[in-house]
C-alpha atoms as a PDB file:
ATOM      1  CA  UNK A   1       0.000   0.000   0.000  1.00  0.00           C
ATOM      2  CA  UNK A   2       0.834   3.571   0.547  1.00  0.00           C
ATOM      3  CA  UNK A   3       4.980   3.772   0.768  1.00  0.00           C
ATOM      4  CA  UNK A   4       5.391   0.195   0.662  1.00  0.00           C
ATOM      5  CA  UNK A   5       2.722  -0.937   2.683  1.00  0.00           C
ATOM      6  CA  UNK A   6       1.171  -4.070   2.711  1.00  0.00           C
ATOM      7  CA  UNK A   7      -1.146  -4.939  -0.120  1.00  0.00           C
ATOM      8  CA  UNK A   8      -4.585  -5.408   0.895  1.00  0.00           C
ATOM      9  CA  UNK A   9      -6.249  -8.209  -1.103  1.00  0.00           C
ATOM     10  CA  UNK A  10     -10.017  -9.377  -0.537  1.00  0.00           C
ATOM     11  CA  UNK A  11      -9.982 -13.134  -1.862  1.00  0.00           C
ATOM     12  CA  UNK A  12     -13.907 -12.856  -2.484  1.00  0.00           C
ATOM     13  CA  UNK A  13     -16.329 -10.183  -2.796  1.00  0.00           C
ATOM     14  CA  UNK A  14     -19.621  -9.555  -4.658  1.00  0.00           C
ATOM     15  CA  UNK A  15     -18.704  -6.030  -6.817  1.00  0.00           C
ATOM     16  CA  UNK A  16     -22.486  -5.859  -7.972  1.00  0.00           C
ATOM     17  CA  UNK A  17     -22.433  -2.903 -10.314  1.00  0.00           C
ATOM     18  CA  UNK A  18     -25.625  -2.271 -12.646  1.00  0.00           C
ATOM     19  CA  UNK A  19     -23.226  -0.267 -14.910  1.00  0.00           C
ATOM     20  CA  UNK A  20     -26.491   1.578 -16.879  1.00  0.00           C
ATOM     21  CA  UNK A  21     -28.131   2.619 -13.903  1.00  0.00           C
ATOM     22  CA  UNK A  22     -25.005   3.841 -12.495  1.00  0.00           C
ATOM     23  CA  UNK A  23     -24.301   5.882 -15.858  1.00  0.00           C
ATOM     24  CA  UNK A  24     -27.995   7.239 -16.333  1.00  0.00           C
ATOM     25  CA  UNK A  25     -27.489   8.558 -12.042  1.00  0.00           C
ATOM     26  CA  UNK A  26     -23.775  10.113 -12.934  1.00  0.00           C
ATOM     27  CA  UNK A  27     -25.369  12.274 -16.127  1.00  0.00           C
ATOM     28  CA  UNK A  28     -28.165  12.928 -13.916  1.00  0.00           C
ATOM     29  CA  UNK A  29     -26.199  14.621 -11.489  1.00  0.00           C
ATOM     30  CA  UNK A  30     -24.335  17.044 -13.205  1.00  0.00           C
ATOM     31  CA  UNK A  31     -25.967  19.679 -11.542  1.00  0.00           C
ATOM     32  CA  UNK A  32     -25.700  18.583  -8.360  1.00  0.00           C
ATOM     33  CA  UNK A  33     -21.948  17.718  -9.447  1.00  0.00           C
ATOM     34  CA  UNK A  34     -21.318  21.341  -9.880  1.00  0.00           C
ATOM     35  CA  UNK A  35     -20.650  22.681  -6.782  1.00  0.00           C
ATOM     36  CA  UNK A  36     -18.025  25.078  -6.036  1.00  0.00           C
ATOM     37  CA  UNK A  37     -16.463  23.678  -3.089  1.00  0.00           C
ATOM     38  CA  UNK A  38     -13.948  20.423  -4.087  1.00  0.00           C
ATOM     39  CA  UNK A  39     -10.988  19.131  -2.622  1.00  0.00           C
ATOM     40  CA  UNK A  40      -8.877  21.038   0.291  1.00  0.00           C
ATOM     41  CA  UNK A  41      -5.886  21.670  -2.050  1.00  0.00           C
ATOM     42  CA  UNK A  42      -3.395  24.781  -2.530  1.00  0.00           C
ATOM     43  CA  UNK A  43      -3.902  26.447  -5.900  1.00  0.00           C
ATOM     44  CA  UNK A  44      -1.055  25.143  -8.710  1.00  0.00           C
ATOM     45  CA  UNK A  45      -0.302  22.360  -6.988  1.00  0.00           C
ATOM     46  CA  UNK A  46      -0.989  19.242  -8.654  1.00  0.00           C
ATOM     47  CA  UNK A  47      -0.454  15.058  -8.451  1.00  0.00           C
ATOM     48  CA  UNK A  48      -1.422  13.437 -11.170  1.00  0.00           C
ATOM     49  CA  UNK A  49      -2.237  10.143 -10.261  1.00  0.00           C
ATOM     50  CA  UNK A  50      -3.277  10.853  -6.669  1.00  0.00           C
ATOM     51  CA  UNK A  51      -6.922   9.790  -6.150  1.00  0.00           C
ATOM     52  CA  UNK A  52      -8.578  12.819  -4.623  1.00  0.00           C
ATOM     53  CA  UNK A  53     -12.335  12.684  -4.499  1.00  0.00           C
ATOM     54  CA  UNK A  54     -14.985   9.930  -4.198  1.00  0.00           C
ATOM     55  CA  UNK A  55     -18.588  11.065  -4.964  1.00  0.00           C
ATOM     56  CA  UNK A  56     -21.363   8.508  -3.687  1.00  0.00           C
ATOM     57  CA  UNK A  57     -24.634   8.521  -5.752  1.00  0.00           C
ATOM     58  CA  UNK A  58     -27.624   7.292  -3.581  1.00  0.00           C
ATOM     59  CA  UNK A  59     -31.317   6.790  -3.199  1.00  0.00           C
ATOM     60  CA  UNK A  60     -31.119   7.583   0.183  1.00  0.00           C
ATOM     61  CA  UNK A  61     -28.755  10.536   1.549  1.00  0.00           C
ATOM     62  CA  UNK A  62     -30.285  10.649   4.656  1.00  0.00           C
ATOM     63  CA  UNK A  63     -29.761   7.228   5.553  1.00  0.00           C
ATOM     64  CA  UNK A  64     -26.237   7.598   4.040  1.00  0.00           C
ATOM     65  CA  UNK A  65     -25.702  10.194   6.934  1.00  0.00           C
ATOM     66  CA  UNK A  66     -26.638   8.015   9.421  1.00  0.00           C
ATOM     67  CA  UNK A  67     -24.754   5.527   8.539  1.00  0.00           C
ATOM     68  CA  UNK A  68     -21.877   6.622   7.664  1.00  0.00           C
ATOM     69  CA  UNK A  69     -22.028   9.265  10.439  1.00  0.00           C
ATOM     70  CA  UNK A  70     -22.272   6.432  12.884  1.00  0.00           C
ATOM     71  CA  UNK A  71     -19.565   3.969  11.731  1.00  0.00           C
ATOM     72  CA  UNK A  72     -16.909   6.318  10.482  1.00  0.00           C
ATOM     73  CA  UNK A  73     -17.739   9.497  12.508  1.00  0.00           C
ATOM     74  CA  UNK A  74     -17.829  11.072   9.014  1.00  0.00           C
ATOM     75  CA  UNK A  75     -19.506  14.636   9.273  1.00  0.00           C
ATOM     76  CA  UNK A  76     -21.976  16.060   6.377  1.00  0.00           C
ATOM     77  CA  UNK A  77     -22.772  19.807   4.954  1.00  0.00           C
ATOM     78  CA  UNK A  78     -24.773  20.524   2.064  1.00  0.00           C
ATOM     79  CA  UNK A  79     -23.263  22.866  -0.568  1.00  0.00           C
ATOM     80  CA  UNK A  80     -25.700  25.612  -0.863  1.00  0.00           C
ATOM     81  CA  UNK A  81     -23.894  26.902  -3.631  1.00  0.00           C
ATOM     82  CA  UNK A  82     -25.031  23.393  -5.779  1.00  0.00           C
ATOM     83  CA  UNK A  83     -27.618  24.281  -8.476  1.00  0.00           C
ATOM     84  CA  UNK A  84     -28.928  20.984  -6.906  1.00  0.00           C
ATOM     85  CA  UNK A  85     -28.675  19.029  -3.418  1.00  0.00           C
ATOM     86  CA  UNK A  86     -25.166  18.223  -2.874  1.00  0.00           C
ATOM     87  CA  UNK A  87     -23.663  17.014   0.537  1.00  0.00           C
ATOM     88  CA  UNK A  88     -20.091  17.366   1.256  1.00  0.00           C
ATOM     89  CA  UNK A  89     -18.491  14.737   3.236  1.00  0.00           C
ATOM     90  CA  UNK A  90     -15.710  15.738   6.133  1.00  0.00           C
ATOM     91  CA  UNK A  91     -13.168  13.887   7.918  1.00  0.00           C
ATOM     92  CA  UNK A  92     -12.016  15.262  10.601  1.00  0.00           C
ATOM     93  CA  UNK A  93     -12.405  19.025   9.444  1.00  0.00           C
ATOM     94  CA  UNK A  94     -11.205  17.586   5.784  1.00  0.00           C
ATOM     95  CA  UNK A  95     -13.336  17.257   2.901  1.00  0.00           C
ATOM     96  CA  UNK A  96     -13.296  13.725   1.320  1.00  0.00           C
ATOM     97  CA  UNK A  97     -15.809  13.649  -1.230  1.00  0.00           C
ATOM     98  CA  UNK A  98     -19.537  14.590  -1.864  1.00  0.00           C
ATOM     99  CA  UNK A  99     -23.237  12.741  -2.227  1.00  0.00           C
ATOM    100  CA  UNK A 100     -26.186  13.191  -4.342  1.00  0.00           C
ATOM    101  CA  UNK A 101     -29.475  11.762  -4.325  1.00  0.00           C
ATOM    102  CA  UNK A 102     -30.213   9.269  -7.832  1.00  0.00           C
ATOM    103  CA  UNK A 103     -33.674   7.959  -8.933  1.00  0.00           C
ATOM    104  CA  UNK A 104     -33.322   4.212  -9.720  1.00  0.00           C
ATOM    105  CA  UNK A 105     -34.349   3.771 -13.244  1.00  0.00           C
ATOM    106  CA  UNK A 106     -37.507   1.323 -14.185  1.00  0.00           C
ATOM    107  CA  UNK A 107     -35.900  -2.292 -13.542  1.00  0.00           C
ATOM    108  CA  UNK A 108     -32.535  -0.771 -12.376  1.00  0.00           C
ATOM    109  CA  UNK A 109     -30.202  -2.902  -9.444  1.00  0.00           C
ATOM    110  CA  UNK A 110     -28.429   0.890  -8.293  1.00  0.00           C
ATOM    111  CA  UNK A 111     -29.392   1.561  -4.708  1.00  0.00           C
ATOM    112  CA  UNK A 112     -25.468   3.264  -4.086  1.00  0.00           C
ATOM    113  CA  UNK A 113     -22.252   2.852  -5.381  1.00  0.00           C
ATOM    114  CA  UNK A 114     -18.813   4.710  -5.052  1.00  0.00           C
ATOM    115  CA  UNK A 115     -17.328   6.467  -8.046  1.00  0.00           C
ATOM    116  CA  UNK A 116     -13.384   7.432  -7.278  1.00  0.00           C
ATOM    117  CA  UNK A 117     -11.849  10.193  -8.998  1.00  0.00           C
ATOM    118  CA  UNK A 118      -8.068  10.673  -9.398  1.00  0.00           C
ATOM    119  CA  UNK A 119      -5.826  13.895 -10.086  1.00  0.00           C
ATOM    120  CA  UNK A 120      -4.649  14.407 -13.840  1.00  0.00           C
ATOM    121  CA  UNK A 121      -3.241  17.930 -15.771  1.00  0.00           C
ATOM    122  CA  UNK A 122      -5.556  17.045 -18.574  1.00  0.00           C
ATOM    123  CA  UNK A 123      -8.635  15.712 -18.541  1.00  0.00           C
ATOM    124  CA  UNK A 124      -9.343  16.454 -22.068  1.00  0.00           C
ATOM    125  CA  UNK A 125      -6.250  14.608 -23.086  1.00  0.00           C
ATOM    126  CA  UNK A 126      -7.162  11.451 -20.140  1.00  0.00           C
ATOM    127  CA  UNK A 127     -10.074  11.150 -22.618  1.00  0.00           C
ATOM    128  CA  UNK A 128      -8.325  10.862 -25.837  1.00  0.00           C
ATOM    129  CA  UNK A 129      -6.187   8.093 -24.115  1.00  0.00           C
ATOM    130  CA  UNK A 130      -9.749   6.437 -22.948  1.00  0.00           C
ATOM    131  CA  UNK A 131     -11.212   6.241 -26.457  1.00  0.00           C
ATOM    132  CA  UNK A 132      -7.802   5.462 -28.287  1.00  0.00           C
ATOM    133  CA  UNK A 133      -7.586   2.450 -25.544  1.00  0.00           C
ATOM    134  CA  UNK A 134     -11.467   1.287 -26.071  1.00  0.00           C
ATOM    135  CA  UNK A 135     -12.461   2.654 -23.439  1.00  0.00           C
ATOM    136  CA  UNK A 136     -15.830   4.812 -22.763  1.00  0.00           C
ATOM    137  CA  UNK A 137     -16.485   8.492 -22.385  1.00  0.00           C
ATOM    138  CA  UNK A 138     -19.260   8.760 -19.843  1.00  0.00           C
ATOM    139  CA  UNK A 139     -19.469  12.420 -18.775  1.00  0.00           C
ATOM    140  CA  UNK A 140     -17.031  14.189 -20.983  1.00  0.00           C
ATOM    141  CA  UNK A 141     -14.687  16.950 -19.428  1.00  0.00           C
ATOM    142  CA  UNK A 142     -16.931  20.110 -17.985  1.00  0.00           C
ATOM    143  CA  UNK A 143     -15.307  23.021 -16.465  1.00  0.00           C
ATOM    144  CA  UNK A 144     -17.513  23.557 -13.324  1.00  0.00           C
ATOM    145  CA  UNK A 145     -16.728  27.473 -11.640  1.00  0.00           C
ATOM    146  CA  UNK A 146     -14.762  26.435  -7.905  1.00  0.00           C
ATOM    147  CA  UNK A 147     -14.603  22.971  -8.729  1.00  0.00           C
ATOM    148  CA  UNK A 148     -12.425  22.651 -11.846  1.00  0.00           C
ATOM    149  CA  UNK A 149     -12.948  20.175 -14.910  1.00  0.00           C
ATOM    150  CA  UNK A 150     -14.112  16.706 -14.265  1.00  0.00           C
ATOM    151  CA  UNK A 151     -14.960  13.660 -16.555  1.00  0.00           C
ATOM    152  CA  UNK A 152     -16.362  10.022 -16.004  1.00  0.00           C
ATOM    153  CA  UNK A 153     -14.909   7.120 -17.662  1.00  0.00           C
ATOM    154  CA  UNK A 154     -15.168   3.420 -18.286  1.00  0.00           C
ATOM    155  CA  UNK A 155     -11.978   1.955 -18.557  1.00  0.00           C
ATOM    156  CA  UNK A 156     -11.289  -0.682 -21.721  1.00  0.00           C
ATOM    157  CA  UNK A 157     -12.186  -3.551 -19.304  1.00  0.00           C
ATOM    158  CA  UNK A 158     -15.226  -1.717 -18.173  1.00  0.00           C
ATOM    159  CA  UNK A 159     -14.010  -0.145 -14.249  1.00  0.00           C
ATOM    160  CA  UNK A 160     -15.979   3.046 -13.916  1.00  0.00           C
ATOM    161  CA  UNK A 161     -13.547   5.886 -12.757  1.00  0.00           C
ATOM    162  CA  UNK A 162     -13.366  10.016 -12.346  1.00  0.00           C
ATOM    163  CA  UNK A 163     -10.791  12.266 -13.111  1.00  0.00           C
ATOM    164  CA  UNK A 164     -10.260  15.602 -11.745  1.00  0.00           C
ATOM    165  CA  UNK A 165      -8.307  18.697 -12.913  1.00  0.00           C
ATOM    166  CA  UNK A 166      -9.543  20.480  -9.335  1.00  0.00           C
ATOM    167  CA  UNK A 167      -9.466  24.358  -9.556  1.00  0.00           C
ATOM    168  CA  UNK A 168      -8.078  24.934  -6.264  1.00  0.00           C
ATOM    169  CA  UNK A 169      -5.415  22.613  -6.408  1.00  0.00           C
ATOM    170  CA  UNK A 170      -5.180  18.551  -5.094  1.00  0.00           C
ATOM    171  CA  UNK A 171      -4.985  17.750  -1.339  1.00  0.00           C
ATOM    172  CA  UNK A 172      -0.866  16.973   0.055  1.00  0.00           C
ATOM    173  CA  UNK A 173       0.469  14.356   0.551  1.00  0.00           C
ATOM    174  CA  UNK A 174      -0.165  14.240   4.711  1.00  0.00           C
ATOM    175  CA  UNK A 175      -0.501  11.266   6.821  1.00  0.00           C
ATOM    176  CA  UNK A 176      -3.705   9.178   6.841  1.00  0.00           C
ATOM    177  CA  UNK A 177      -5.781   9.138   9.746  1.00  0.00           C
ATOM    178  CA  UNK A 178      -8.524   6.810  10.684  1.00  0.00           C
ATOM    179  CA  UNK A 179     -11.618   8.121   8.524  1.00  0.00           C
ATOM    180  CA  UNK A 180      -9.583   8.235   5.688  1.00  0.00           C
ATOM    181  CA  UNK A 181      -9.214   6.640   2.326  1.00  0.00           C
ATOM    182  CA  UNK A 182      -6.332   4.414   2.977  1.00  0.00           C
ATOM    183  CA  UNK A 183      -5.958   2.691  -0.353  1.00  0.00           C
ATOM    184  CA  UNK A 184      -7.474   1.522  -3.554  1.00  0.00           C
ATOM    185  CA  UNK A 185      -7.742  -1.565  -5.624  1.00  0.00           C
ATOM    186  CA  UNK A 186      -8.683  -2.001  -8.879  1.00  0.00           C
ATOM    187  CA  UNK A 187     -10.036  -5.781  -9.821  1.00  0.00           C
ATOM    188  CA  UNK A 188     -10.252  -6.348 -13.492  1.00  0.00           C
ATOM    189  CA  UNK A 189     -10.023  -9.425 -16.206  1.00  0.00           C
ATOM    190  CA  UNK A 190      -6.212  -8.248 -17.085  1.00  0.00           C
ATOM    191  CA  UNK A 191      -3.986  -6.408 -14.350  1.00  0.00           C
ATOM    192  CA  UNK A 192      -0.859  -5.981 -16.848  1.00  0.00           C
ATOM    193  CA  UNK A 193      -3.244  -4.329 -19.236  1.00  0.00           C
ATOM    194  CA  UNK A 194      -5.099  -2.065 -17.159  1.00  0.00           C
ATOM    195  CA  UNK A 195      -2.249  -1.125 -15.092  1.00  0.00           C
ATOM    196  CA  UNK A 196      -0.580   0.138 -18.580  1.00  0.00           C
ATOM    197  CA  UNK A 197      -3.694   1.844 -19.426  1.00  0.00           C
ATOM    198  CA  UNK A 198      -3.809   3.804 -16.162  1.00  0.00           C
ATOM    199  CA  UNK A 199       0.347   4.620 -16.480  1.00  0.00           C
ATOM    200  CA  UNK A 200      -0.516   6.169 -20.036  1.00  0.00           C
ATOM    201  CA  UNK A 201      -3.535   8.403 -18.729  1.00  0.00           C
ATOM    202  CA  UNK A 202      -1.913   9.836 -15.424  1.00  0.00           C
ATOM    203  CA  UNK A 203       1.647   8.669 -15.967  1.00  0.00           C
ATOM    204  CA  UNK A 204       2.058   6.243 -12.974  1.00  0.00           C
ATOM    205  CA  UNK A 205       5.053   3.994 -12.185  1.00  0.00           C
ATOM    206  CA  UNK A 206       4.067   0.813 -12.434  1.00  0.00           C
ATOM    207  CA  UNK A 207       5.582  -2.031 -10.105  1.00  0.00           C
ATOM    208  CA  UNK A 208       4.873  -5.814  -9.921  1.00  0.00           C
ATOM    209  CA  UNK A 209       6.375  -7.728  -7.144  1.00  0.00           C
ATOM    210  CA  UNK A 210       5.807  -9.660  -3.738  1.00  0.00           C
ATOM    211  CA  UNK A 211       3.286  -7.583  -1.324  1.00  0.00           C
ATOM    212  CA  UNK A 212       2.360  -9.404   1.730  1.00  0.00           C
ATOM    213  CA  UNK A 213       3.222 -12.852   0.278  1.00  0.00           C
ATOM    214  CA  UNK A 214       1.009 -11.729  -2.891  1.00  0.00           C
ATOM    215  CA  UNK A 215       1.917 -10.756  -6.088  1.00  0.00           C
ATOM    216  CA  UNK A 216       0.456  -7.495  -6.851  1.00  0.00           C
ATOM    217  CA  UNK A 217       0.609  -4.392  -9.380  1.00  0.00           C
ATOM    218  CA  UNK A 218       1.223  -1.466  -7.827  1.00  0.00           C
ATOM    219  CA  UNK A 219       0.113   1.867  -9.625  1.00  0.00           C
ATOM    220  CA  UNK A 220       2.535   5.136  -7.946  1.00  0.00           C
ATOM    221  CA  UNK A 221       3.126   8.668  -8.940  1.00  0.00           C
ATOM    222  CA  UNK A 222       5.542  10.722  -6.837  1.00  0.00           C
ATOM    223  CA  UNK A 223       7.080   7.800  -5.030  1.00  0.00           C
ATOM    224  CA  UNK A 224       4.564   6.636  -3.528  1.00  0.00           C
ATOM    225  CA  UNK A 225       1.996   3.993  -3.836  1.00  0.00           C
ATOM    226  CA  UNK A 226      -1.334   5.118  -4.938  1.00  0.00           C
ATOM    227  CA  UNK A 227      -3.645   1.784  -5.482  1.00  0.00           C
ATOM    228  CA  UNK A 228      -3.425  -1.775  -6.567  1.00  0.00           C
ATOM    229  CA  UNK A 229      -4.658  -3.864  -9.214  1.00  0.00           C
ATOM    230  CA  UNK A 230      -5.343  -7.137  -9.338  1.00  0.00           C
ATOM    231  CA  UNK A 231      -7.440  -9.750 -10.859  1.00  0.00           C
ATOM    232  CA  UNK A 232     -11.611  -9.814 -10.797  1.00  0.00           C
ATOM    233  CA  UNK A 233     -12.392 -12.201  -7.840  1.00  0.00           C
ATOM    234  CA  UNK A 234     -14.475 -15.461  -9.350  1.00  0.00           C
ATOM    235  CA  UNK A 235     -17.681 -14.678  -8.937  1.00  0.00           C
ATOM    236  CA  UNK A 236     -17.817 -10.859  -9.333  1.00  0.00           C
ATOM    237  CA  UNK A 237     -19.609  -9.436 -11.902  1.00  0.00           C
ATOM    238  CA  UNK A 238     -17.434  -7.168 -13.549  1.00  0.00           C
ATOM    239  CA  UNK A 239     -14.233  -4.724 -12.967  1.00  0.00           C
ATOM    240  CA  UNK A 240     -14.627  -1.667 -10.677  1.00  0.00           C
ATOM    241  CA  UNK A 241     -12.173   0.509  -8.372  1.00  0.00           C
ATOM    242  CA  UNK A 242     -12.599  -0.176  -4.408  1.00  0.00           C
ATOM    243  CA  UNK A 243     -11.610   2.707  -1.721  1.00  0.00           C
ATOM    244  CA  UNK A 244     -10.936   0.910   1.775  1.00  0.00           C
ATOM    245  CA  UNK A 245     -10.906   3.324   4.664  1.00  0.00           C
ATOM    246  CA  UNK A 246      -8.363   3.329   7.471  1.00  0.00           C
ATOM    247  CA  UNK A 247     -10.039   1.999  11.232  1.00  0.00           C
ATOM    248  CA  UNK A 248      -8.671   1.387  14.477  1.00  0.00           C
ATOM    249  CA  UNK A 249     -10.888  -1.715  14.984  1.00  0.00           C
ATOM    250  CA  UNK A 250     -12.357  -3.888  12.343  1.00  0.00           C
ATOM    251  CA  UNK A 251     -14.236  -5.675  14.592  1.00  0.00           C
ATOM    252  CA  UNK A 252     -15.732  -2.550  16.527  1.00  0.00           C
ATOM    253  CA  UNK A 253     -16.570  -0.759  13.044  1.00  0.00           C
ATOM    254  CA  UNK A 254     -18.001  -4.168  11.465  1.00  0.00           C
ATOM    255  CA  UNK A 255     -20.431  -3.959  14.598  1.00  0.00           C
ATOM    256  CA  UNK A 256     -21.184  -0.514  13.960  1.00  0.00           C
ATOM    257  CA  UNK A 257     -22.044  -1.262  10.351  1.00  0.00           C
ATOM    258  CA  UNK A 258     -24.356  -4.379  11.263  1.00  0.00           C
ATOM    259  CA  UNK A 259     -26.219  -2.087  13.495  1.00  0.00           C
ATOM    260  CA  UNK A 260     -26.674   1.010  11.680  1.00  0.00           C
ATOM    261  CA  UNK A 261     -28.092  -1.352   8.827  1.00  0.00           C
ATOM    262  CA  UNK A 262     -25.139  -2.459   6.526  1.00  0.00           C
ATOM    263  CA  UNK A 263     -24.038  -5.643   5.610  1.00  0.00           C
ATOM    264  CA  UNK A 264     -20.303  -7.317   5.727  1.00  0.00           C
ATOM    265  CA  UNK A 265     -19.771  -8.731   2.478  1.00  0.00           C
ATOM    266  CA  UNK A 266     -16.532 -10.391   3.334  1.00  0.00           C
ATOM    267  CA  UNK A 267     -15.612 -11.419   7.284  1.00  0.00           C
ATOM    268  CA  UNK A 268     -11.825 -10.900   7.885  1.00  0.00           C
ATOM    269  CA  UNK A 269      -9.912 -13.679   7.294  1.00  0.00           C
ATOM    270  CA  UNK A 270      -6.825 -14.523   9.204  1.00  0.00           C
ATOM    271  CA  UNK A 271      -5.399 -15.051   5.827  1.00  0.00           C
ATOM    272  CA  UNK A 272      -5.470 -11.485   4.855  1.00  0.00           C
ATOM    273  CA  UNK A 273      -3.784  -9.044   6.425  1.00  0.00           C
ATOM    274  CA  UNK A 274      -4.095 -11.163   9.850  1.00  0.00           C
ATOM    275  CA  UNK A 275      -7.721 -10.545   9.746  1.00  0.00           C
ATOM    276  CA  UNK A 276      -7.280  -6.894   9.491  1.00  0.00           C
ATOM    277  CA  UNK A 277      -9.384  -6.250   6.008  1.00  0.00           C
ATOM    278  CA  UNK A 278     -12.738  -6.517   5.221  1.00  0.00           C
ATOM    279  CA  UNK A 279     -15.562  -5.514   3.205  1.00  0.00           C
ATOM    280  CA  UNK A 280     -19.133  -3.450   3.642  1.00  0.00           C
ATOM    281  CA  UNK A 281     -21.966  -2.112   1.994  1.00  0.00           C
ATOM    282  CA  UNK A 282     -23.855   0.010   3.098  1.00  0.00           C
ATOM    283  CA  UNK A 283     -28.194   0.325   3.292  1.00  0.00           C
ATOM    284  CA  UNK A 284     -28.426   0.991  -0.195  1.00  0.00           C
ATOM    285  CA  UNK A 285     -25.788  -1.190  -1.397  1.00  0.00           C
ATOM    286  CA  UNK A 286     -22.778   1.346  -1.576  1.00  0.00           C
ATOM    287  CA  UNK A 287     -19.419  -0.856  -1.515  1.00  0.00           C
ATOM    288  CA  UNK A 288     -15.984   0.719   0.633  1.00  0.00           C
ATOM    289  CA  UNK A 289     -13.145  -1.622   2.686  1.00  0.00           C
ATOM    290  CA  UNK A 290     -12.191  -1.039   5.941  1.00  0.00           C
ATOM    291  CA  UNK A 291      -8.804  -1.847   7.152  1.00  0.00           C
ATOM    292  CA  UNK A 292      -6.767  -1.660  10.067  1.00  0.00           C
ATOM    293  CA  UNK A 293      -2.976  -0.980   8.967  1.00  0.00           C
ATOM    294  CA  UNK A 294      -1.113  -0.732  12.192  1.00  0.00           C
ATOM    295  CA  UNK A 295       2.079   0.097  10.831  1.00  0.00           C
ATOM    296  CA  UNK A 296      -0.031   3.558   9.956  1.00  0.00           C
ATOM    297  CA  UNK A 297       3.179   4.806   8.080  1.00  0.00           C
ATOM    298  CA  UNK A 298       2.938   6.835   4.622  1.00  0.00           C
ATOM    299  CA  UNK A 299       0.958   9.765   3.030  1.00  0.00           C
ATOM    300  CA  UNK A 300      -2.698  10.023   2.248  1.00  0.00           C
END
């Protein structure tokens, strides 16, 4: 993980991602997308590469509040700027991302799901490198007034992802606290493919080598680790990026998730990470892993 860490790797999970629901909800919320308060960064500064927002579409924000409120201690303020409801997400005084409320469309599966979005100079260019590479333009690059210019992708193996050219500048590199996002993996069909894909659109380093007694590719920019990839657990459904957030307890949070309403999609397993690692959802279905890295070195 993050400066060397350990590589977190789930050996099952159930990524359950209706991709055209998901799609119809992202164009749906431009609007709401368009607020003028982003990341916490200093203007100019910029690293590509560096994943530094994560947007959660949802039928149900208040619940999301609630829950996420009680098992992360996440705080929420709505962005009254927003031509449409938009909640801002804080950690610990820090803004982390944002939610929106989606309509399910007729025979849809979407109740919530994650959408990451990662620092690049040029989003206009990351999309000419997503088409040339088979991949799909979703939301093409829109300049939004105190946000910056944003576009959605599907990658060639079909991940959905964000990028982000943020007008007031990316987030440092500072030391992750609990609350944070810790780390992210990508699970696809092809790891050597996608990780060159993602090296030619934000011009990562990519490593393969012994993590934790796994092999893993490891996607970094700046000297330092940004995610993972590695291959589509059997049984999944199809490719897609997962954020874990850093815990002090997995036990005490995987309590807190049962009884704010969530589900644990994958128990720790002594086996991973000594049983530090596992994987939620919340009431509506919206995917994250939490992990307990006691080491608690690196950036965020």
């Amino acid at each position: 993980m993050y400066g060397g860490r350990r590589q977190a790797h789930p050996r099952a999970m159930k990524l359950r991602m209706d991709i055209v629901a998901f799609l119809l909800a992202l164009l749906a919320s431009v609007a709401a997308a368009a607020s003028p308060l982003g990341p916490d960064g200093a203007p100019g500064q910029r690293f590509p590469g560096k994943f530094i927002w994560y947007d959660l579409a949802t039928e149900n924000p208040e619940g999301a509040r609630a829950f996420y409120g009680a098992v992360f201690g996440w705080k929420f303020r709505d962005a009254n700027e927003a031509a449409a409801p938009y909640t801002l997400i804080e950690n610990e005084g820090v803004k982390i991302g944002g939610m929106f409320k989606h309509t399910r469309p007729p025979g849809g599966k979407v109740g919530a799901r994650w959408l990451s979005m990662l620092s690049v100079n040029d989003p206009a260019r990351a999309a000419q490198v997503v088409r040339k590479s088979g991949g799909q333009v979703v939301l093409a690059p829109a300049n939004f007034k105190g946000r910056g210019v944003h576009a959605v992708f599907r990658d060639p193996q079909g991940a959905v992802f964000g990028v982000l050219a943020a007008e007031g500048g990316d987030p440092p590199d500072t030391p992750v606290i609990d609350g944070d996002v810790f780390w992210l993996d990508l699970f696809t069909t092809d790891p050597e493919k996608a990780a060159a894909f993602y090296a030619e659109l934000a011009g990562y380093e990519v490593a393969v080598g012994d993590v934790a007694g796994r092999t893993r590719t490891l996607l970094a920019s700046r000297g330092i680790a940004r995610a993972g990839v590695t291959h589509l657990p059997r049984g999944a459904d199809r490719p897609g990026w997962l954020p874990y957030i850093l815990v002090d307890d997995v036990p005490g949070t995987l309590a807190r998730v049962r009884s704010s309403g969530g589900k644990v999609l994958m128990e720790p397993q002594p086996g991973v990470l000594d049983g530090n690692l596992a994987v939620i959802a919340d009431r509506e279905g919206g995917v994250l892993g939490v992990v307990n890295w006691t080491a608690r070195e690196g950036t965020r």
